[in-house]
C-alpha atoms as a PDB file:
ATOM      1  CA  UNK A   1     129.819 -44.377 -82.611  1.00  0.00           C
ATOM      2  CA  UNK A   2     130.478 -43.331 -86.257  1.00  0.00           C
ATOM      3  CA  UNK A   3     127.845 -40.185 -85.253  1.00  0.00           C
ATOM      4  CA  UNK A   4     130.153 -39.247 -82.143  1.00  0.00           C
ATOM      5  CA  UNK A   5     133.251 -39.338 -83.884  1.00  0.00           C
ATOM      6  CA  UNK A   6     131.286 -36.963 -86.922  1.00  0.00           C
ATOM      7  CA  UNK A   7     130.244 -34.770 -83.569  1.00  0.00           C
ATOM      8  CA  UNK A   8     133.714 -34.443 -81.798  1.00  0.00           C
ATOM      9  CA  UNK A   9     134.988 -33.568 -85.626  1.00  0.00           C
ATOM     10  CA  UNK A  10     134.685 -30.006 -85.490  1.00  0.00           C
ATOM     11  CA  UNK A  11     135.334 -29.682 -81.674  1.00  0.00           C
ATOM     12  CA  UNK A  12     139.134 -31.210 -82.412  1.00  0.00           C
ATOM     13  CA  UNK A  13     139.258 -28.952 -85.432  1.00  0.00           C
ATOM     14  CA  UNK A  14     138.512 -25.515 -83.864  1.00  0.00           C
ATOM     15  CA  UNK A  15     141.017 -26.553 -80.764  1.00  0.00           C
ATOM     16  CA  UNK A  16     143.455 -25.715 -83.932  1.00  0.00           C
ATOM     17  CA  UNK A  17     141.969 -22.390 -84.563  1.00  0.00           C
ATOM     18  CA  UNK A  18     142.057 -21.164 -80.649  1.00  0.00           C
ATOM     19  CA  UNK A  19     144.417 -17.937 -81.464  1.00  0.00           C
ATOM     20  CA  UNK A  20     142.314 -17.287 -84.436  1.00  0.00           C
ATOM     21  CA  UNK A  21     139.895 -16.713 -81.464  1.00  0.00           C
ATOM     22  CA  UNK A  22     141.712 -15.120 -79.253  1.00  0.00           C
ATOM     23  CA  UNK A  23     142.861 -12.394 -82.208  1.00  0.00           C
ATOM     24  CA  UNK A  24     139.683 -11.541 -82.779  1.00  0.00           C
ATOM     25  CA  UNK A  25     138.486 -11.128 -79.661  1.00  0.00           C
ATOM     26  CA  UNK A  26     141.883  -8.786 -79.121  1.00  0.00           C
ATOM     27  CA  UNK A  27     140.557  -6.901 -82.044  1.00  0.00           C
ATOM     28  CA  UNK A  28     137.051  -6.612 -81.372  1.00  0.00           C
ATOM     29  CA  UNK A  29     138.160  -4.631 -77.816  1.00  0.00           C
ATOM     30  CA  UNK A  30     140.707  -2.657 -79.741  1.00  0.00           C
ATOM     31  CA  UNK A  31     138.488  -1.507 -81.756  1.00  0.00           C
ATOM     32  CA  UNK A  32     135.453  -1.299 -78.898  1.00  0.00           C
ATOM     33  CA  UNK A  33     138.045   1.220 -77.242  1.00  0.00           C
ATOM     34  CA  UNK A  34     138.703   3.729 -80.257  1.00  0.00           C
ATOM     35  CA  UNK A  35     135.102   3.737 -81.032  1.00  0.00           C
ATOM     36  CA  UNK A  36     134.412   4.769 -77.876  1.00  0.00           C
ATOM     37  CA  UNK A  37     136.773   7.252 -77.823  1.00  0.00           C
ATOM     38  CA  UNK A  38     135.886   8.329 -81.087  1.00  0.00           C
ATOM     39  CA  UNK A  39     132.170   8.845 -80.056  1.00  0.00           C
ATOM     40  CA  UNK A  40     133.290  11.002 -76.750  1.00  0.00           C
ATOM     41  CA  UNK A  41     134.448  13.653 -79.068  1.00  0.00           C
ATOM     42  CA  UNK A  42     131.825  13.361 -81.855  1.00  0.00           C
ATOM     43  CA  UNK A  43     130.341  16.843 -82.409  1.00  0.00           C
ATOM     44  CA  UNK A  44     132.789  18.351 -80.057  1.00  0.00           C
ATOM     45  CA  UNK A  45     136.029  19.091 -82.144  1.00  0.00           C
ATOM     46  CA  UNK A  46     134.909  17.484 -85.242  1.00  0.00           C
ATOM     47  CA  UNK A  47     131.955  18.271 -87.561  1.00  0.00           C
ATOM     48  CA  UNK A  48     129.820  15.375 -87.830  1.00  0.00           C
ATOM     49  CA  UNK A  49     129.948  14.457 -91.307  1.00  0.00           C
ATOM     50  CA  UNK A  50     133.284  14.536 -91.258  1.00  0.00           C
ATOM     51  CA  UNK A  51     133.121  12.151 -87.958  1.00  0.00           C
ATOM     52  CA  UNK A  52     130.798   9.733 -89.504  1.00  0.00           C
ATOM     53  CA  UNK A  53     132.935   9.147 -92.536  1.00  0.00           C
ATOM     54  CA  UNK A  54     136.111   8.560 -90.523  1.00  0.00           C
ATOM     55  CA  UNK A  55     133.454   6.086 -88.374  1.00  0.00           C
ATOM     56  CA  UNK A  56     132.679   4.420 -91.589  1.00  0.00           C
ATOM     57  CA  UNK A  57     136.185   3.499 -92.694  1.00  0.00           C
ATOM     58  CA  UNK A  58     137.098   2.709 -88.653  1.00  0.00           C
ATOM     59  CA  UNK A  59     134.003   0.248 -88.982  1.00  0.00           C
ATOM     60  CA  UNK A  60     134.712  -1.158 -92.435  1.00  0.00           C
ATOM     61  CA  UNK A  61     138.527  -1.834 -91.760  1.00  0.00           C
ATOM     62  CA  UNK A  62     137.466  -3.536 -88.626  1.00  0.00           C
ATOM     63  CA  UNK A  63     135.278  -5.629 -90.384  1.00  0.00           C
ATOM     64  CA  UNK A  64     138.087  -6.200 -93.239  1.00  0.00           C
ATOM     65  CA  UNK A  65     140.573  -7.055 -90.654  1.00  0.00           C
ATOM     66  CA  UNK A  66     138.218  -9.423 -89.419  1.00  0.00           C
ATOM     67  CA  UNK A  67     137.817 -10.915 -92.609  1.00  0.00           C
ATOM     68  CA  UNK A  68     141.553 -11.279 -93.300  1.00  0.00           C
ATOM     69  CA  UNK A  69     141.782 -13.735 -90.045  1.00  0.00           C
ATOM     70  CA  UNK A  70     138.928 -15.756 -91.408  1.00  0.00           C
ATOM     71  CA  UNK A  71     140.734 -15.627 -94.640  1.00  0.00           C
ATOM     72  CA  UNK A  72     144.316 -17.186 -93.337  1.00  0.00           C
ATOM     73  CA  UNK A  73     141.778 -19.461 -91.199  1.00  0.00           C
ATOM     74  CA  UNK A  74     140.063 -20.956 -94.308  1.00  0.00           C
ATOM     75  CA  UNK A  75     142.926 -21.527 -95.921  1.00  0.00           C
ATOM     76  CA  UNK A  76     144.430 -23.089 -92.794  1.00  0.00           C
ATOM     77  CA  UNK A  77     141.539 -25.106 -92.430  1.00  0.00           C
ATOM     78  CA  UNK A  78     141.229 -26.236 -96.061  1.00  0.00           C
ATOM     79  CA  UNK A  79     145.012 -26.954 -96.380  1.00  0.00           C
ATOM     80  CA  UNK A  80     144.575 -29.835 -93.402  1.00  0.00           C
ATOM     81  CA  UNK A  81     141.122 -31.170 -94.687  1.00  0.00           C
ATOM     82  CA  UNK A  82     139.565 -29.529 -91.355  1.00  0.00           C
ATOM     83  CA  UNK A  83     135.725 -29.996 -91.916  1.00  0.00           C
ATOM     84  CA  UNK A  84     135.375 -26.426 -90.359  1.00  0.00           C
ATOM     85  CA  UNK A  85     136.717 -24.377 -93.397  1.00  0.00           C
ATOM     86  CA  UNK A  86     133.383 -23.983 -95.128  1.00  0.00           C
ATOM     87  CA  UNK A  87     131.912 -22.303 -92.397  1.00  0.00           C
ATOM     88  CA  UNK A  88     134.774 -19.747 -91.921  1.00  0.00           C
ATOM     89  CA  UNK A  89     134.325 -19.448 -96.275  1.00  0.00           C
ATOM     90  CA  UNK A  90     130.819 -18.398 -95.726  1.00  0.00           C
ATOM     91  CA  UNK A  91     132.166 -15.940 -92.763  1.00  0.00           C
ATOM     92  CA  UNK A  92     134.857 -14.361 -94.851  1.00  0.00           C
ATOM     93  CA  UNK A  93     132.984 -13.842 -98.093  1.00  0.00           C
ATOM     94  CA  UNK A  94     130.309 -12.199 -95.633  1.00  0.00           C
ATOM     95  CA  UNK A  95     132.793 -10.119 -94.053  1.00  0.00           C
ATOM     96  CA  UNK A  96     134.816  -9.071 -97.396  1.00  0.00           C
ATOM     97  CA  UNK A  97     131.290  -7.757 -98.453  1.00  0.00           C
ATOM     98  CA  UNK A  98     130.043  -6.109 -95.494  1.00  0.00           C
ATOM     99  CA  UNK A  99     133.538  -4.123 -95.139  1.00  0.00           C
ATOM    100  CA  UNK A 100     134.142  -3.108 -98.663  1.00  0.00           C
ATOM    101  CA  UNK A 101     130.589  -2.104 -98.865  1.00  0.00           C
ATOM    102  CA  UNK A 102     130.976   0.076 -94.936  1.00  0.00           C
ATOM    103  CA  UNK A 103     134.562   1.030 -96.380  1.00  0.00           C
ATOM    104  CA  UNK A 104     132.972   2.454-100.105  1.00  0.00           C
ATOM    105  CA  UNK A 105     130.126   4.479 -98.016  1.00  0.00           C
ATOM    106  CA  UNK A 106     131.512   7.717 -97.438  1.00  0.00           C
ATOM    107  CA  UNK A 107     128.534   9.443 -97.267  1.00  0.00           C
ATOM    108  CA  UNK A 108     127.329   8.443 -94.099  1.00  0.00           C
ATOM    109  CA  UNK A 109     124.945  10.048 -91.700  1.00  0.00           C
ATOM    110  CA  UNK A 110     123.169   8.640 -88.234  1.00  0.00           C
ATOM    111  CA  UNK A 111     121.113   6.919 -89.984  1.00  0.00           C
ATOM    112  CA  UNK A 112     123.170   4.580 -92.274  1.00  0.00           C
ATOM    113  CA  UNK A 113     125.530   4.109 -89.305  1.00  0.00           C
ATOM    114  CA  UNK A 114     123.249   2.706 -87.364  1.00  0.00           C
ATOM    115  CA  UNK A 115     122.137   0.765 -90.035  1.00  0.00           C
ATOM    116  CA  UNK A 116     125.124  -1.265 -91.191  1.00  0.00           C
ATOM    117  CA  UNK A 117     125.878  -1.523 -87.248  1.00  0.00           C
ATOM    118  CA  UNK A 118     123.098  -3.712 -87.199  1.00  0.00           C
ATOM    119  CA  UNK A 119     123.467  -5.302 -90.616  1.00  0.00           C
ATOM    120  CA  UNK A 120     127.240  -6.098 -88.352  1.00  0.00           C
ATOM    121  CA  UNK A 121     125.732  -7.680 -85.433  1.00  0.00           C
ATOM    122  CA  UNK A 122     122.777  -9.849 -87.107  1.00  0.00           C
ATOM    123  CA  UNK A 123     125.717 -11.302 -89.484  1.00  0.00           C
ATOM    124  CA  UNK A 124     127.713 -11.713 -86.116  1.00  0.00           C
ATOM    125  CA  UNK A 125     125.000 -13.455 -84.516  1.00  0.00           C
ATOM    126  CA  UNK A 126     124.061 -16.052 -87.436  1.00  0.00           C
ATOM    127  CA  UNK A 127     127.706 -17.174 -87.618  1.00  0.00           C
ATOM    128  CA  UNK A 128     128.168 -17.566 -83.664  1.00  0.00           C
ATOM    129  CA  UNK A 129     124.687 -19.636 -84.240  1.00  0.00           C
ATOM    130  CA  UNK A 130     126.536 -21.749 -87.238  1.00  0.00           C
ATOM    131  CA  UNK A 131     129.772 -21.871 -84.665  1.00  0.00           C
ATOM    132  CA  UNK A 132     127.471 -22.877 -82.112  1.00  0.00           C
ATOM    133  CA  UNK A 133     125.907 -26.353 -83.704  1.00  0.00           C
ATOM    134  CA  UNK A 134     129.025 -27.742 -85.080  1.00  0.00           C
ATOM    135  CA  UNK A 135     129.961 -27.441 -81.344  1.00  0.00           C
ATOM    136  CA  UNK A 136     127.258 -28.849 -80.314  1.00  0.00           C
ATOM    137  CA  UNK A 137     129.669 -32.214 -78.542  1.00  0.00           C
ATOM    138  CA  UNK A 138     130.913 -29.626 -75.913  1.00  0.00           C
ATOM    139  CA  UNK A 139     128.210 -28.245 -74.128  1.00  0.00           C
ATOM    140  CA  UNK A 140     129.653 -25.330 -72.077  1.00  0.00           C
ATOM    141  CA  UNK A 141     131.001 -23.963 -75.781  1.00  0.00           C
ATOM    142  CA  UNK A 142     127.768 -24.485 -77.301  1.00  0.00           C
ATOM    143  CA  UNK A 143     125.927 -22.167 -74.728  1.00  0.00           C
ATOM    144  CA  UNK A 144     128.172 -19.598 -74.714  1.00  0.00           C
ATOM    145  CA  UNK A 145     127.927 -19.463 -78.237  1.00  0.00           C
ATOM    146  CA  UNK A 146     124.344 -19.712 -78.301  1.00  0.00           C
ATOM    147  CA  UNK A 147     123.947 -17.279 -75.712  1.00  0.00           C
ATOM    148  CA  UNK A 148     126.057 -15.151 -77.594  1.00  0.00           C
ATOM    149  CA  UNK A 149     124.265 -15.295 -81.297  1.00  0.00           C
ATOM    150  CA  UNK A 150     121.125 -13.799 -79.151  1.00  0.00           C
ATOM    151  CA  UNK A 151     122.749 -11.708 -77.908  1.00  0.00           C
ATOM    152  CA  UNK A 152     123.919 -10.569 -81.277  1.00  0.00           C
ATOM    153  CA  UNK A 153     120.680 -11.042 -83.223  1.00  0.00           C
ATOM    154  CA  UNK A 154     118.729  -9.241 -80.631  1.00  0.00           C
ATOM    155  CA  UNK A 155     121.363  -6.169 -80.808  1.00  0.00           C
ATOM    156  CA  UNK A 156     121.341  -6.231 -84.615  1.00  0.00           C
ATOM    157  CA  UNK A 157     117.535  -5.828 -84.641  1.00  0.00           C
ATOM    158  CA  UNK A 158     117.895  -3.134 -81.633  1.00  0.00           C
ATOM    159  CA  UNK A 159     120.298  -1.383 -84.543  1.00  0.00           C
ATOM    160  CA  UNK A 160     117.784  -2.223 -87.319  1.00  0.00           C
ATOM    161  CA  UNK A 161     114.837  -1.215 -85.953  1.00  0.00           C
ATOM    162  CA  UNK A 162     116.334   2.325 -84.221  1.00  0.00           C
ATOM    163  CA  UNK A 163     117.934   3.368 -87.140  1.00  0.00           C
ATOM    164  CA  UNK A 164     116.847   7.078 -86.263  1.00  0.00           C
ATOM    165  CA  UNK A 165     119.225   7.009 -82.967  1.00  0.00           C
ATOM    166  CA  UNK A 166     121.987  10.051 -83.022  1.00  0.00           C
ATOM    167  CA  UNK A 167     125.097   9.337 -84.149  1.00  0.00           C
ATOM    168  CA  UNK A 168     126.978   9.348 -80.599  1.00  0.00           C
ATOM    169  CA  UNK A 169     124.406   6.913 -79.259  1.00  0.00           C
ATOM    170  CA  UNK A 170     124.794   4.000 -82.156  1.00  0.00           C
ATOM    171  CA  UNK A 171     128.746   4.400 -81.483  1.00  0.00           C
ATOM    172  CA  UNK A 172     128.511   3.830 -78.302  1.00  0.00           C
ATOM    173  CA  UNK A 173     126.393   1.414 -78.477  1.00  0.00           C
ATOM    174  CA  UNK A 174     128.211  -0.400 -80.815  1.00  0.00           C
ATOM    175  CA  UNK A 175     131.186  -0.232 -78.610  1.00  0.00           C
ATOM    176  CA  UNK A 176     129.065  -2.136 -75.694  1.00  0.00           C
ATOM    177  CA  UNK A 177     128.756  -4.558 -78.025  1.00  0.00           C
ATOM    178  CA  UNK A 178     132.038  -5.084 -79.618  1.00  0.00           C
ATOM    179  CA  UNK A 179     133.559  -4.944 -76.217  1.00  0.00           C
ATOM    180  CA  UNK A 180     130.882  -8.339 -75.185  1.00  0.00           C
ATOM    181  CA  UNK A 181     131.962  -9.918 -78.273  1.00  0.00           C
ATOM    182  CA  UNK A 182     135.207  -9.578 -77.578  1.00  0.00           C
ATOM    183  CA  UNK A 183     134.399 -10.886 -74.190  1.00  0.00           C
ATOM    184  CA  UNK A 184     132.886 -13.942 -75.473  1.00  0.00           C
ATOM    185  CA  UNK A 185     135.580 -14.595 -78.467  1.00  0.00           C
ATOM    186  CA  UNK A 186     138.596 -14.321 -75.925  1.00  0.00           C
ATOM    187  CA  UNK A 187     136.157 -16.807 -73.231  1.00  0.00           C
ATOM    188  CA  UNK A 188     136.027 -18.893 -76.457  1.00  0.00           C
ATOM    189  CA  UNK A 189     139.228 -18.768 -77.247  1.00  0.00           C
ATOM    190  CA  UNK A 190     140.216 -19.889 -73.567  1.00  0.00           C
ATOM    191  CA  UNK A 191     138.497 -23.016 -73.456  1.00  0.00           C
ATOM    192  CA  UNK A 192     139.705 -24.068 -76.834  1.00  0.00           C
ATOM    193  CA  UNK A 193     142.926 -23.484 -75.937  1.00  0.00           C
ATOM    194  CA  UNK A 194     144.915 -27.305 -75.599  1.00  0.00           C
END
């Protein structure tokens, strides 16, 4: 009993966070959408260094924004004792580090791009895997989540391992799968949702 009650813990807790996941998800489409955009016209009417470095900072203040949610979240989550605050910690910390280091990398080519897209989506991935055991009571959240860290992981290493993919191509890419994660936040998001 005292094991179900530890189980249902974070489920209860996160039902408190369900416009955190909404927001994201919001963001993640947002952002999905100008990148897209963005890569339509890269090389057209821009040169592309100039194109990857406004890329870079589009990236790295996505990934800061994303980190200020998790930030109001933790502290949220650590002002009411929620057991669910050290896993948003780790997520912010990761985040404020990823961004800041995408933000201070002006001098980006394909390469790099493609690079810290899939340094993105593998950190993506392990924290929808974290997310995805502590909701491990609710089993229709748990899959999605799952489903959604491979997802992520196996995009990352796509990103890792292709690193030599033109510029345009690791945009748009990267749009596909902002625009999922979005997807699968806002789904999330949904079913938390009291």
């Amino acid at each position: 009993m005292a094991n179900d009650r530890a189980m249902e813990e974070p489920v209860r807790d996160l039902k408190l966070f369900w416009w955190m996941f909404a927001v994201r998800g919001g963001l993640a489409i947002i952002f999905a959408v100008v990148l897209f955009f963005a890569s339509i016209f890269l090389g057209i009417f821009f040169f592309d260094p100039v194109t990857l470095v406004y890329l870079s900072l589009l990236l790295g203040s996505f990934v800061l924004g994303n980190a200020l949610l998790l930030g109001v979240g933790t502290g949220f989550a650590f002002e009411h004792r929620l057991h669910i605050w050290r896993l948003l910690l780790c997520e912010c910390c990761a985040a404020v580090l990823l961004g800041g280091f995408i933000g201070f990398s002006l001098t980006m080519t394909s390469r790099s791009l493609a690079f810290l897209a899939g340094l993105h989506a593998t950190g993506n991935g392990c924290f929808q895997a974290a997310l995805a055991v502590k909701l491990r009571a609710e089993r229709p959240n748990m899959l999605l989540l799952s489903f959604a860290a491979l997802v992520s992981l196996c995009i990352g290493a796509v990103f890792l391992l292709h690193f030599h993919q033109a510029a345009r191509t690791t945009t748009q890419a990267l749009a596909g799968f902002e625009i999922f994660c979005g997807i699968v936040w806002i789904a999330l998001a949904s079913r938390l949702r009291p």
